[in-house]
Protein backbone atom coordinates (compact mmCIF):
# COMPACT_ATOMS: atom_id res chain seq x y z
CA UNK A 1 232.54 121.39 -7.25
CA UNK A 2 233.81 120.16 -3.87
CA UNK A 3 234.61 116.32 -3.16
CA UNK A 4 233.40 114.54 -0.24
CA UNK A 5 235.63 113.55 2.33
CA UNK A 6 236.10 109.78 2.39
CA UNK A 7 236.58 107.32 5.02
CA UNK A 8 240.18 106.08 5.53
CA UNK A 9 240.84 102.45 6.05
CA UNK A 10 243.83 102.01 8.24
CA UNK A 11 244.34 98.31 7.20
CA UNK A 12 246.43 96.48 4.94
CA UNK A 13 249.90 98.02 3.88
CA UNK A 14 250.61 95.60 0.91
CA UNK A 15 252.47 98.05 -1.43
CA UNK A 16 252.79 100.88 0.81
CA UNK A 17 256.51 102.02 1.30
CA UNK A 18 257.07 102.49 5.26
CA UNK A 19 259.10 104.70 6.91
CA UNK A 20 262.27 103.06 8.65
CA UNK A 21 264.01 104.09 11.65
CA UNK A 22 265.25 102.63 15.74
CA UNK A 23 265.13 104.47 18.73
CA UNK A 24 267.79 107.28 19.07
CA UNK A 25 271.16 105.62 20.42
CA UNK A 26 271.03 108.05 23.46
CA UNK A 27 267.24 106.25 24.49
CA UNK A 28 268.05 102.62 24.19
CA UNK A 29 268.27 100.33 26.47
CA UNK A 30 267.92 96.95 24.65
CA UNK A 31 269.03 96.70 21.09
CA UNK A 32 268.50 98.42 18.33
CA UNK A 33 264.84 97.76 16.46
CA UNK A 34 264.17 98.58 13.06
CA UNK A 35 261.05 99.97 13.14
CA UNK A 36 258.29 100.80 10.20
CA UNK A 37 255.45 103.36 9.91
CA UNK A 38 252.65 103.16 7.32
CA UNK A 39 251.31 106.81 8.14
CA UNK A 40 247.96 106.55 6.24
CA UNK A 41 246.30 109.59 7.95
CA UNK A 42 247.02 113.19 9.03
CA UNK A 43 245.12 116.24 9.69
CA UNK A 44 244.91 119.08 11.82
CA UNK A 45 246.64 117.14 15.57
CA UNK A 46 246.24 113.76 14.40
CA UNK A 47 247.94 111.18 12.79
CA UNK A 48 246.92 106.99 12.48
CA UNK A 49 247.99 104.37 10.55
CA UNK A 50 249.68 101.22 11.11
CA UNK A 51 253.47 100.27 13.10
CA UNK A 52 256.02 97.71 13.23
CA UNK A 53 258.60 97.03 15.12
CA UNK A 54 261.70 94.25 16.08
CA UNK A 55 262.08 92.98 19.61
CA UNK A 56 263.93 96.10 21.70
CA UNK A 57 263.29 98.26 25.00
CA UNK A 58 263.83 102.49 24.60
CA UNK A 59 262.67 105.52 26.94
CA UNK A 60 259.89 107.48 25.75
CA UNK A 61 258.76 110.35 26.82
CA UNK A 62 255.15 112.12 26.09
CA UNK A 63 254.85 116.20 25.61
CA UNK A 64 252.09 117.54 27.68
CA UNK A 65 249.75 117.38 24.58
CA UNK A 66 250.53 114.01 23.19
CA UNK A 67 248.69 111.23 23.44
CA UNK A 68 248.37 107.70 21.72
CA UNK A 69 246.18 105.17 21.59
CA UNK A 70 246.91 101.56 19.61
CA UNK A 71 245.58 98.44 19.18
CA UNK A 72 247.94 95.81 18.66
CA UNK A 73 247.37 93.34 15.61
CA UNK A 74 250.13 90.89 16.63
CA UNK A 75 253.15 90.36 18.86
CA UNK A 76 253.56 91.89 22.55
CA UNK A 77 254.93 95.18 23.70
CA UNK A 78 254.92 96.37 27.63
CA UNK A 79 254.80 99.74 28.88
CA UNK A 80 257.47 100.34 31.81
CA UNK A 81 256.34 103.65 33.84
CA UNK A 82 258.98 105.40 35.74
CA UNK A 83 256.46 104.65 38.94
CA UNK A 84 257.29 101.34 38.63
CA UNK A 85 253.72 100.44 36.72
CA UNK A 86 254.00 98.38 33.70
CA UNK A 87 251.03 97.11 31.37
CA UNK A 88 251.28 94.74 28.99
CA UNK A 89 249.43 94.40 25.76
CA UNK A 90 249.23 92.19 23.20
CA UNK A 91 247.23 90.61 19.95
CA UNK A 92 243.29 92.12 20.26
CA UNK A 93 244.02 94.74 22.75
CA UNK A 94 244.56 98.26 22.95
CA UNK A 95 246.29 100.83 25.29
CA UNK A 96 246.52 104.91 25.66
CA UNK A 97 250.05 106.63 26.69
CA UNK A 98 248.62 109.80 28.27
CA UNK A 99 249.89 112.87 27.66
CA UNK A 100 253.06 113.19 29.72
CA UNK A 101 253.91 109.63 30.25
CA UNK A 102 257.43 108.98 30.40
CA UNK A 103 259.15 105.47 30.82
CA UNK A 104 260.48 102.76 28.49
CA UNK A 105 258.57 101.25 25.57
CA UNK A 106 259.54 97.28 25.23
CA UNK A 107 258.70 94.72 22.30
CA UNK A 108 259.04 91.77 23.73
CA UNK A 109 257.44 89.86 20.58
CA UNK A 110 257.67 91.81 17.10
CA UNK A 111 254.70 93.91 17.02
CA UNK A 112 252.31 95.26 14.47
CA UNK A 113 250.04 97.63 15.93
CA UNK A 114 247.20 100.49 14.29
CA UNK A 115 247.87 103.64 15.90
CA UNK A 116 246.17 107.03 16.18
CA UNK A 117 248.06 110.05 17.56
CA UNK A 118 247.06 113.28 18.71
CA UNK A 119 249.61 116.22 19.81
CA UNK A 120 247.26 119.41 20.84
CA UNK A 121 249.82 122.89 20.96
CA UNK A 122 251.32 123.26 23.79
């Protein structure tokens, strides 16, 4: 007998461990920010669940296939594209980084965010 698949709720993390880590030394450009992941879902290209992070600025750079999109629960991040663009987003608003965005990533207030990933093969 088979089981249904159930609906995940990306939500609360209360007694989830998270996964800790900062940018890579070699991407920095403005401190070093702990950062936590709650990953709550993944199958097949995509991953969501729920991110964290301390004030900081880091390059980031998108494979062809990646893309994100996030909706940000609390604090302020902005987006800096090497074009010179830059969006900023903050409490009840979401964003997607396209596949092949590249730029810097910036928290300007600590940030909670849900996120949903998707990296297709290349």
């Amino acid at each position: 007998m088979s089981t249904a698949p159930r609906i995940i709720p990306i939500t609360g993390t209360e007694g989830l461990p998270p996964q800790r880590d900062q940018p890579r030394e070699d991407r920095r450009v403005e401190g070093a920010p702990q950062r936590q992941t709650w990953l709550m879902h993944e199958a097949g290209p995509m991953s969501a669940g729920v991110w964290a992070c301390e004030v900081g600025r880091w390059r980031i750079e998108f494979a062809p296939g990646k893309q994100e999109y996030f909706h940000v629960l609390e604090g302020r991040v902005c987006l800096h594209g090497t074009d010179g663009s830059r969006t900023e987003v903050g409490p009840g608003e979401g964003a997607v980084i396209p596949p092949g965005f590249r730029g810097e990533f910036e928290v300007i207030e600590p940030v909670r965010k849900q996120f949903v990933l998707v990296e297709l093969p290349g």
